[in-house]
N, C-alpha and C. Protein backbone atom coordinates (compact mmCIF):
# COMPACT_ATOMS: atom_id res chain seq x y z
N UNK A 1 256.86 216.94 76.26
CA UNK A 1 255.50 216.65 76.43
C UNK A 1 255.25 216.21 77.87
N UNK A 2 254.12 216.57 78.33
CA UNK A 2 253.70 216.08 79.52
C UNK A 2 252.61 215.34 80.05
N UNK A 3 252.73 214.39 81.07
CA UNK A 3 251.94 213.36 81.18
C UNK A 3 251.24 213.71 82.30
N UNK A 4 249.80 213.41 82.39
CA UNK A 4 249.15 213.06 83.04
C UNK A 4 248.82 212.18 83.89
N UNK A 5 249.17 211.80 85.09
CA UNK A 5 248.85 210.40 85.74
C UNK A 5 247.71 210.72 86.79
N UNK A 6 246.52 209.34 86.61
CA UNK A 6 245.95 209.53 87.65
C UNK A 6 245.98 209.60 89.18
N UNK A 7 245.67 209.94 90.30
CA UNK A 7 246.14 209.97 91.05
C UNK A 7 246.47 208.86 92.15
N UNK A 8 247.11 208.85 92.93
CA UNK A 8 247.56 207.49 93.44
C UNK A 8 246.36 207.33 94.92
N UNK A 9 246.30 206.37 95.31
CA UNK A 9 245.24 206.05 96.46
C UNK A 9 245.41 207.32 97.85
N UNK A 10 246.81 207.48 97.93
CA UNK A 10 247.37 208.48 99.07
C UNK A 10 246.81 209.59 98.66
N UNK A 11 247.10 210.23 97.54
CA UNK A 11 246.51 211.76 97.72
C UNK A 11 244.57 211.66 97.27
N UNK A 12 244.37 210.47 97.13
CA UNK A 12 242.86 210.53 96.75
C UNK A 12 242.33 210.55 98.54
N UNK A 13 242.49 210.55 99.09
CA UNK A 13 242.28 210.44 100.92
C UNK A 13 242.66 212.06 100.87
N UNK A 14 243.50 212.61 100.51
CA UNK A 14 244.16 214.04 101.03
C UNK A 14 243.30 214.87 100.30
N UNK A 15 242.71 214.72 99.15
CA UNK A 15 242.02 216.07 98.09
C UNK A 15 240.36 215.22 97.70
N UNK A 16 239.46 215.58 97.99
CA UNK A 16 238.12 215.60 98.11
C UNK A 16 237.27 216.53 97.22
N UNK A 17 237.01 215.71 95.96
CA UNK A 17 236.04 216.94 95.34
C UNK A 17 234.56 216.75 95.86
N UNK A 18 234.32 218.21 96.09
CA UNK A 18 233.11 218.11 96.18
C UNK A 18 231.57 217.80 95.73
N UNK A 19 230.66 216.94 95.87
CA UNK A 19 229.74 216.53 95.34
C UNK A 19 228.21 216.44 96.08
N UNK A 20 227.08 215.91 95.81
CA UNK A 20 225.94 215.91 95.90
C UNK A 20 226.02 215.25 97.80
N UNK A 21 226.41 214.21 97.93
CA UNK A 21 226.65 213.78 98.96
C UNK A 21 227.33 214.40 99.99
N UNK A 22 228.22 215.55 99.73
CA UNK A 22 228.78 216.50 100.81
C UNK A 22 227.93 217.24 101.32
N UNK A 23 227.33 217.95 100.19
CA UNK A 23 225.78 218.82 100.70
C UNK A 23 225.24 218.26 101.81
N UNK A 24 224.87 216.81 101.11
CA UNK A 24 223.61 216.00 102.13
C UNK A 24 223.74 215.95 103.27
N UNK A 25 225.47 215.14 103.23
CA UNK A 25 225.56 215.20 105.02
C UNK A 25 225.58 216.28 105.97
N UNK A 26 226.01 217.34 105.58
CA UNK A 26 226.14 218.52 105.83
C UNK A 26 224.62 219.18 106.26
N UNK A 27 223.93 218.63 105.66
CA UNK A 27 222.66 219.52 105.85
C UNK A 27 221.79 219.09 107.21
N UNK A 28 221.22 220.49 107.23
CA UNK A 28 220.94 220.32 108.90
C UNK A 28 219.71 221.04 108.68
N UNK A 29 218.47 220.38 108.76
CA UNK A 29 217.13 220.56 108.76
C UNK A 29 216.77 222.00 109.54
N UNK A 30 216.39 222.68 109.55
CA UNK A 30 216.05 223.88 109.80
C UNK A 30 214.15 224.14 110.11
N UNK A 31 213.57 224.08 111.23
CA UNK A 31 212.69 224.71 111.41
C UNK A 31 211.65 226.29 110.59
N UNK A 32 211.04 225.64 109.95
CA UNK A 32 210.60 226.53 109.34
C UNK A 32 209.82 227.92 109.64
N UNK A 33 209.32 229.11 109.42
CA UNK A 33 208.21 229.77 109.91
C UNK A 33 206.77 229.08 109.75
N UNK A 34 205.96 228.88 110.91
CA UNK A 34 205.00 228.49 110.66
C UNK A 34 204.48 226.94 110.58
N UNK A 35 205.46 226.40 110.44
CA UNK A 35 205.21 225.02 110.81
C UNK A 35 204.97 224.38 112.04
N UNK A 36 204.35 223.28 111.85
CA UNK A 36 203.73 222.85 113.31
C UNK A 36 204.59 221.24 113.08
N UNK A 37 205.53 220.83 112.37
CA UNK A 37 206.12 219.81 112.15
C UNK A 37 207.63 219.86 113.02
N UNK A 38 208.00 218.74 114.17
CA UNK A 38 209.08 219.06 114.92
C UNK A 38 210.02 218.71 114.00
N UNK A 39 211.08 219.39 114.60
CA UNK A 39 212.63 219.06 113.52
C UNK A 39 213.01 217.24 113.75
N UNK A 40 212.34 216.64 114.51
CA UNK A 40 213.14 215.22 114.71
C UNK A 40 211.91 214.21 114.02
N UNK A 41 211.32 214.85 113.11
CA UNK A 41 210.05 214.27 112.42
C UNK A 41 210.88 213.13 111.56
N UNK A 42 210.27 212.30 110.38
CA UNK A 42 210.58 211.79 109.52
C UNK A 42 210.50 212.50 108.04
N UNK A 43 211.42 212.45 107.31
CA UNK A 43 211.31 213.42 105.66
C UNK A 43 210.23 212.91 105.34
N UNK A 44 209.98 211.17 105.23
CA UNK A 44 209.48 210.76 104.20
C UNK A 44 208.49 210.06 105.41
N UNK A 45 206.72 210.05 104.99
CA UNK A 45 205.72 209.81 105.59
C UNK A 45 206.01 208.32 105.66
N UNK A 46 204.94 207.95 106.39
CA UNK A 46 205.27 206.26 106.45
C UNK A 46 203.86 205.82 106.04
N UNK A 47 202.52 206.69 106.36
CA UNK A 47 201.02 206.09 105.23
C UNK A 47 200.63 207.35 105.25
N UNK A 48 199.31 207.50 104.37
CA UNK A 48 198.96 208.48 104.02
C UNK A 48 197.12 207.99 104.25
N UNK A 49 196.57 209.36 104.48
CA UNK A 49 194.83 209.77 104.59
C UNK A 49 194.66 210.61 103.99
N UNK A 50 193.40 209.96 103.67
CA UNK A 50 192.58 210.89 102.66
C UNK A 50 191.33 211.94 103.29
N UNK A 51 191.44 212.83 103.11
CA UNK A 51 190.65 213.96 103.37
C UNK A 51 189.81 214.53 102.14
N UNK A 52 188.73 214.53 102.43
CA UNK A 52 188.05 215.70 101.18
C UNK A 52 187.97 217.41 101.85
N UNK A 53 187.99 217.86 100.49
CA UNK A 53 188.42 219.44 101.03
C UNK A 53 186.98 219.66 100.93
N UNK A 54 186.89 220.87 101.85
CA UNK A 54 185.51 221.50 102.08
C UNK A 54 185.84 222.72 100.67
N UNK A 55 184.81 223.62 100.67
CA UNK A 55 184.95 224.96 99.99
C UNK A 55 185.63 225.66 100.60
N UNK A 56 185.65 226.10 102.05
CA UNK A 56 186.63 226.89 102.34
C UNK A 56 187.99 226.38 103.18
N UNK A 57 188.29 225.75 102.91
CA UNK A 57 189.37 224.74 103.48
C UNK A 57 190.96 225.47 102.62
N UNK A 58 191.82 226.02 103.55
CA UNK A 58 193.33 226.42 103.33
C UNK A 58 194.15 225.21 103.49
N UNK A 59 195.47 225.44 102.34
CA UNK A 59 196.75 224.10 103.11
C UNK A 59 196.89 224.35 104.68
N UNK A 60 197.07 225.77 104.95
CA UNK A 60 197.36 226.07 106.26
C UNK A 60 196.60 225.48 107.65
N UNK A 61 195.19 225.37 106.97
CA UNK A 61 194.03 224.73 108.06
C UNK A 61 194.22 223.67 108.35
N UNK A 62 194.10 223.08 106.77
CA UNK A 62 194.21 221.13 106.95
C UNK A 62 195.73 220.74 108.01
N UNK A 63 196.59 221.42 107.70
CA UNK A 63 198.05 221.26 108.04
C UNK A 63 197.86 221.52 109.48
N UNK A 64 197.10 222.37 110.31
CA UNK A 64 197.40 222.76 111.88
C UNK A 64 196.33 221.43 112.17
N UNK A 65 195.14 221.04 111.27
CA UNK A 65 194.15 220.53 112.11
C UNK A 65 194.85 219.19 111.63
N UNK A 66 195.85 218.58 110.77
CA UNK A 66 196.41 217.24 111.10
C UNK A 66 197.33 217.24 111.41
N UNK A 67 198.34 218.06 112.34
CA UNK A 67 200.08 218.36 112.83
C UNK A 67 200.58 217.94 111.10
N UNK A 68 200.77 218.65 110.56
CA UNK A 68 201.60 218.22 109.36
C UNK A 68 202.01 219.35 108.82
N UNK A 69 203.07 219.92 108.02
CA UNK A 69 203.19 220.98 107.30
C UNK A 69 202.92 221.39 106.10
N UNK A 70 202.62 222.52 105.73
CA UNK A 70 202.36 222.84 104.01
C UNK A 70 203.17 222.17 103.31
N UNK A 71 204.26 222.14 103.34
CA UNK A 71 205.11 221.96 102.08
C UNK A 71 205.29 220.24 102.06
N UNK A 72 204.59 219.39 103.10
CA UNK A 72 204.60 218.24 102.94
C UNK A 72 203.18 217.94 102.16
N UNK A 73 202.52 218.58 102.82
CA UNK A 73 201.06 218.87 101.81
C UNK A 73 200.76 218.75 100.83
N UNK A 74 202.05 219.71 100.06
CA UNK A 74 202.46 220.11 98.41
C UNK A 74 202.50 218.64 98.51
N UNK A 75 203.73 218.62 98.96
CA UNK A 75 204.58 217.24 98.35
C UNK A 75 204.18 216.03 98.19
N UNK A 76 202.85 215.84 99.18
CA UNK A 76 202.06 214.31 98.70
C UNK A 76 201.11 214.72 97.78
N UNK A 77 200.62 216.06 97.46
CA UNK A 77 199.63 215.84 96.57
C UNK A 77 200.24 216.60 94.96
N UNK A 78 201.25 216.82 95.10
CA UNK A 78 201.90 217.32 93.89
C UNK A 78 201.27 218.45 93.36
N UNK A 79 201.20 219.52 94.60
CA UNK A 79 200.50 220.47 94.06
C UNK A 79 201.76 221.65 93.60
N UNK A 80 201.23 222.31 92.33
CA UNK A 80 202.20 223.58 92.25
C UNK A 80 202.54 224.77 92.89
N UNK A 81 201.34 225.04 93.64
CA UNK A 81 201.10 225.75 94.54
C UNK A 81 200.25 225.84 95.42
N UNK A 82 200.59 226.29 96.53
CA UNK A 82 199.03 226.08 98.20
C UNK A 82 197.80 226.52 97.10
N UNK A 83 197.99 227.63 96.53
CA UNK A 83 196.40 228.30 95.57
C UNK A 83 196.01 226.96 94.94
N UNK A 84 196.71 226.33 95.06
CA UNK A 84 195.98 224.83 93.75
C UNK A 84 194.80 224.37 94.48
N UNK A 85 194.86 224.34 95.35
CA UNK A 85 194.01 223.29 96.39
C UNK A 85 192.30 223.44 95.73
N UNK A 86 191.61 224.58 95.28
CA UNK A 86 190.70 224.68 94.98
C UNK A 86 190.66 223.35 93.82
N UNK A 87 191.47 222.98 92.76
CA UNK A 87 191.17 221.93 92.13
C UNK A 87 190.70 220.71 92.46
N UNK A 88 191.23 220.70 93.66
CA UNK A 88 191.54 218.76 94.26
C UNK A 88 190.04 218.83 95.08
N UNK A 89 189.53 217.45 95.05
CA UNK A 89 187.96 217.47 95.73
C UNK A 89 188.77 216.49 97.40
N UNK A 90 189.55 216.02 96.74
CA UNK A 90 190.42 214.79 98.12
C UNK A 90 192.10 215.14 97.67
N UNK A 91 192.20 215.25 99.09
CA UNK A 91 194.07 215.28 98.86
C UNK A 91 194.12 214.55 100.13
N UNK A 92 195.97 213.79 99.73
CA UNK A 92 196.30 212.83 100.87
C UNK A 92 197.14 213.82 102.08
N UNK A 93 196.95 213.35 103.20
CA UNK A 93 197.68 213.86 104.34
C UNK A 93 198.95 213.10 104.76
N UNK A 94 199.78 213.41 104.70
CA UNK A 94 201.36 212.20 105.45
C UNK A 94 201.12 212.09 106.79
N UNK A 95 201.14 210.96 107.06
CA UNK A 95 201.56 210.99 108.68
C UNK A 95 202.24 209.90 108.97
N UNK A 96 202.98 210.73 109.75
CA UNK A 96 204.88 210.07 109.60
C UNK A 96 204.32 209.06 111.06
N UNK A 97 205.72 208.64 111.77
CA UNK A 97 205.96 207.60 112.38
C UNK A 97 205.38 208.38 113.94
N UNK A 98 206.02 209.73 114.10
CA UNK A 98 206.40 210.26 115.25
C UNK A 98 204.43 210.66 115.83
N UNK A 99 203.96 210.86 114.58
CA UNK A 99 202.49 211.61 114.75
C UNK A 99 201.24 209.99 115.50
N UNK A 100 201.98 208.52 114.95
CA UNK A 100 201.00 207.70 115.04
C UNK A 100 200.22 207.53 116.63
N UNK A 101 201.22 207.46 117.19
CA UNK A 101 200.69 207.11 119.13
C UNK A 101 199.55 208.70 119.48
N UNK A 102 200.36 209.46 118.78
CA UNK A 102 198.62 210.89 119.20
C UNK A 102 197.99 211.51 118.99
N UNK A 103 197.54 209.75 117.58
CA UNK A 103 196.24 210.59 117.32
C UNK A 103 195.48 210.74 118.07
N UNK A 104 194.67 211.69 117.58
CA UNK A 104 193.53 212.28 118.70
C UNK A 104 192.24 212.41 117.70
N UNK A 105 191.24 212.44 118.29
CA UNK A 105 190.25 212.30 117.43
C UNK A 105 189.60 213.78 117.27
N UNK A 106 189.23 213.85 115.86
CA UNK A 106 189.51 215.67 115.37
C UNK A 106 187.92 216.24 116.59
N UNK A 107 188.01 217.44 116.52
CA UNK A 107 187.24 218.03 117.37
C UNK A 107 185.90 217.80 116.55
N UNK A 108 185.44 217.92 115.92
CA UNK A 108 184.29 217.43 115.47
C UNK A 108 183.51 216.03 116.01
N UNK A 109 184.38 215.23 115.67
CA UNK A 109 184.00 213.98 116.49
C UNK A 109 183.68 214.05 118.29
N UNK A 110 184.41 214.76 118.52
CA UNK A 110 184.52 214.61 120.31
C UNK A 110 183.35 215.57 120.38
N UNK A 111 182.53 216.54 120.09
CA UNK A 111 181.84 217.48 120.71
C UNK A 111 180.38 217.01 119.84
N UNK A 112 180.29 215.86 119.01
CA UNK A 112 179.32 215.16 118.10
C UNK A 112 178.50 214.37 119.26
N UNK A 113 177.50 214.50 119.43
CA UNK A 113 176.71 213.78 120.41
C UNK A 113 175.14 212.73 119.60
N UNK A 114 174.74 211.82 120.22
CA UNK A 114 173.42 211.33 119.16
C UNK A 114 172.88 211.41 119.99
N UNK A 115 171.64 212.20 118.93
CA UNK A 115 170.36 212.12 119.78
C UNK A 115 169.16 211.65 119.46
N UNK A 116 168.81 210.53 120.06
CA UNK A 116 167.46 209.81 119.30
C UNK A 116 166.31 210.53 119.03
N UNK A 117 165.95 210.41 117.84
CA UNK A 117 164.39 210.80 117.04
C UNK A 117 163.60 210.79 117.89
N UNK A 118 163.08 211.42 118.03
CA UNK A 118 160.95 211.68 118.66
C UNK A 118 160.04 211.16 118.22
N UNK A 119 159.76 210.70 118.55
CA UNK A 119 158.24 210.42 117.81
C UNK A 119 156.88 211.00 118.31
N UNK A 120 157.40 211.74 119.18
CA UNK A 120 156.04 212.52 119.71
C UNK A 120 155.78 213.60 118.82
N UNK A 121 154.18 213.96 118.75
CA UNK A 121 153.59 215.00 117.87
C UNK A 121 154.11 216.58 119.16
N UNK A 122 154.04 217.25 118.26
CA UNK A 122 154.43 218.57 118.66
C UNK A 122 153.25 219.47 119.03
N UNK A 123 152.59 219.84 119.79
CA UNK A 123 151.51 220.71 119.56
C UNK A 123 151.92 221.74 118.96
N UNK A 124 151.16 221.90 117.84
CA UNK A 124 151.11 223.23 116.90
C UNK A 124 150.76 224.06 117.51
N UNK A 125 149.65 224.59 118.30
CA UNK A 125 149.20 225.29 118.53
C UNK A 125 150.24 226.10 119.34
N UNK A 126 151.01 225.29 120.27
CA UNK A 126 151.35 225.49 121.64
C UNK A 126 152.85 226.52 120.83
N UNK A 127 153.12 225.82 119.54
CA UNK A 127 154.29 226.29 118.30
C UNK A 127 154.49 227.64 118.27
N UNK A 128 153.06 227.69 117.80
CA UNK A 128 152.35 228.78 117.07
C UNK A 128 152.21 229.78 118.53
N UNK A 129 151.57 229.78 119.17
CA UNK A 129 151.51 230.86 120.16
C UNK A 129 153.14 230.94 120.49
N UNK A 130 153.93 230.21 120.73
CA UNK A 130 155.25 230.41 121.41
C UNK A 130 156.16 231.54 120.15
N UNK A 131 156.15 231.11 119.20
CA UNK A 131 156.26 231.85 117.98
C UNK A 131 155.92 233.48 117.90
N UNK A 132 154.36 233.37 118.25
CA UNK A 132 154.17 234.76 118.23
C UNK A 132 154.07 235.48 119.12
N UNK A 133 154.43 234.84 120.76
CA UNK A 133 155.45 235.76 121.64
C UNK A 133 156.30 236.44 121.41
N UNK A 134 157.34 235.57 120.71
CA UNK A 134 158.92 235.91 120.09
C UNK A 134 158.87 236.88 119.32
N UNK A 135 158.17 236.95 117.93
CA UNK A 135 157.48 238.08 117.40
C UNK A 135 157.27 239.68 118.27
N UNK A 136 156.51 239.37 119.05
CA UNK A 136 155.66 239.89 119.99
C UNK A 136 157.10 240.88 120.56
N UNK A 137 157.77 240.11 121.41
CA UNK A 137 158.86 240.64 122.19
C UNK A 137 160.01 241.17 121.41
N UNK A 138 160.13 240.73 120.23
CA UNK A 138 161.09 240.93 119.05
C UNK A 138 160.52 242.78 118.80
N UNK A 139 159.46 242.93 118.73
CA UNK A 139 158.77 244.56 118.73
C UNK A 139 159.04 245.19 119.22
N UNK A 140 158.57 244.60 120.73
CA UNK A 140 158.30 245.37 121.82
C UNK A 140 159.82 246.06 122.38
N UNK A 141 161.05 245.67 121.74
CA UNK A 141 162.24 245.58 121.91
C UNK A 141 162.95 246.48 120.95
N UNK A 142 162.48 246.79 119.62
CA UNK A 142 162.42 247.36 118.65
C UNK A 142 161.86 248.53 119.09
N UNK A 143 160.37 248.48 119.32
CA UNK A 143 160.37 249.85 119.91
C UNK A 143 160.99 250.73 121.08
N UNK A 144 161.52 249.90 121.86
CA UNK A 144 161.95 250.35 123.19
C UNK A 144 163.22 251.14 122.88
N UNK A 145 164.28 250.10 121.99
CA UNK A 145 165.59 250.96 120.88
C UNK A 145 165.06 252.06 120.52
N UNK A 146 164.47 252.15 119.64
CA UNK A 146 164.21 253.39 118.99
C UNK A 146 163.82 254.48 119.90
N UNK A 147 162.70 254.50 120.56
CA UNK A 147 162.69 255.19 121.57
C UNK A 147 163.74 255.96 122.64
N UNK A 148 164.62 255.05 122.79
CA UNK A 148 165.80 255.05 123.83
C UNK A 148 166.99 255.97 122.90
N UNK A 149 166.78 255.48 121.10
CA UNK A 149 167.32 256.32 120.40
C UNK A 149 167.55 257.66 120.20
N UNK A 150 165.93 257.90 120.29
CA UNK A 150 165.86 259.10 119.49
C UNK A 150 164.54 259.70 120.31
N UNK A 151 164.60 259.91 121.61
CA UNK A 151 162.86 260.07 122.42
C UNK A 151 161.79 261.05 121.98
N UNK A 152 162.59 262.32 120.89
CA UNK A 152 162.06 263.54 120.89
C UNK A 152 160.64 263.11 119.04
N UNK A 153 161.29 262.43 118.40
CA UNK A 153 160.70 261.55 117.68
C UNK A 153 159.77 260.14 117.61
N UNK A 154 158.29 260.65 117.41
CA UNK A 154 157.43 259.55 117.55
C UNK A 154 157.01 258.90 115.89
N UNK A 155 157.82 259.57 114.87
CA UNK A 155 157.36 258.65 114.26
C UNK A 155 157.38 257.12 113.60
N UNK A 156 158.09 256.36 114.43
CA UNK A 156 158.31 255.06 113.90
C UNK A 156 157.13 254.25 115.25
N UNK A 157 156.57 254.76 116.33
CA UNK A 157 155.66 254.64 116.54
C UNK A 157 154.30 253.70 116.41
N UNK A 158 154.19 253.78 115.18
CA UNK A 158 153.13 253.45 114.21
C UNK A 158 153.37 251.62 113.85
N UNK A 159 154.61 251.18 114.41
CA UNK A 159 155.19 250.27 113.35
C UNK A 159 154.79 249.26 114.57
């Protein structure tokens, strides 16, 4: 009969099974297609913002217009797929450690200007005639096309 002995401390140093933790260290982050997230980022966000989605709003959009990537996207809002997004009215954005010093303030804000109310009356009249210049020249422009179109033909003429 034969015995089994466990192994002694010496050959547990010499023979290494492999496990979950070999992977890990081993693994070497890889740059994705399409991402706008650098490889020396953080995995795991450090706070999160809330955004409401417009109607036509992509993961891909939100993701270039906050430096962040899709698949971190997924991953804070637990979506099954980028197509999900139509469900969610607000999803959170990650933003890690490396993103905090630049923020920048989204282009909307920077090209947003105020402009104080009027309170002056408008002459109507002055409206109204300016209006039906525009009209006026809007024709006169119309006919000139057509003409320029087609010269041997007068009947739109009339109009």
């Amino acid at each position: 009969m034969m015995t089994i002995q466990p192994p002694s401390s010496s050959s547990a140093t010499e023979f290494c099974q492999p496990d979950e933790s070999t992977f890990l260290v081993g693994f070497n982050r890889v740059r994705r297609y399409g991402t706008t997230q650098s490889q020396s980022s953080p995995v795991t966000p450090c706070s999160y913002t809330i955004y409401q989605v417009q109607t036509d709003d992509t993961l891909e959009r939100i993701a270039l217009k906050h430096n962040c990537s899709v698949s971190s996207l997924v991953r804070a809002n637990k979506l099954w797929s980028p197509s999900a997004l139509f469900m969610k009215q607000f999803i959170r954005i990650p933003i890690f450690n490396s993103q905090q010093p630049n923020l920048k303030p989204s282009l909307q804000e920077t090209q947003c200007k105020i402009v104080p109310a009027t309170t002056e009356r408008v002459d109507s009249s002055r409206e109204e005639k300016s209006m039906k210049d525009i009209l006026q020249r809007i024709d006169r422009n119309i006919k000139s096309f057509r003409k320029c179109d087609n010269p041997s033909s007068s009947a739109y003429d009339h109009i």
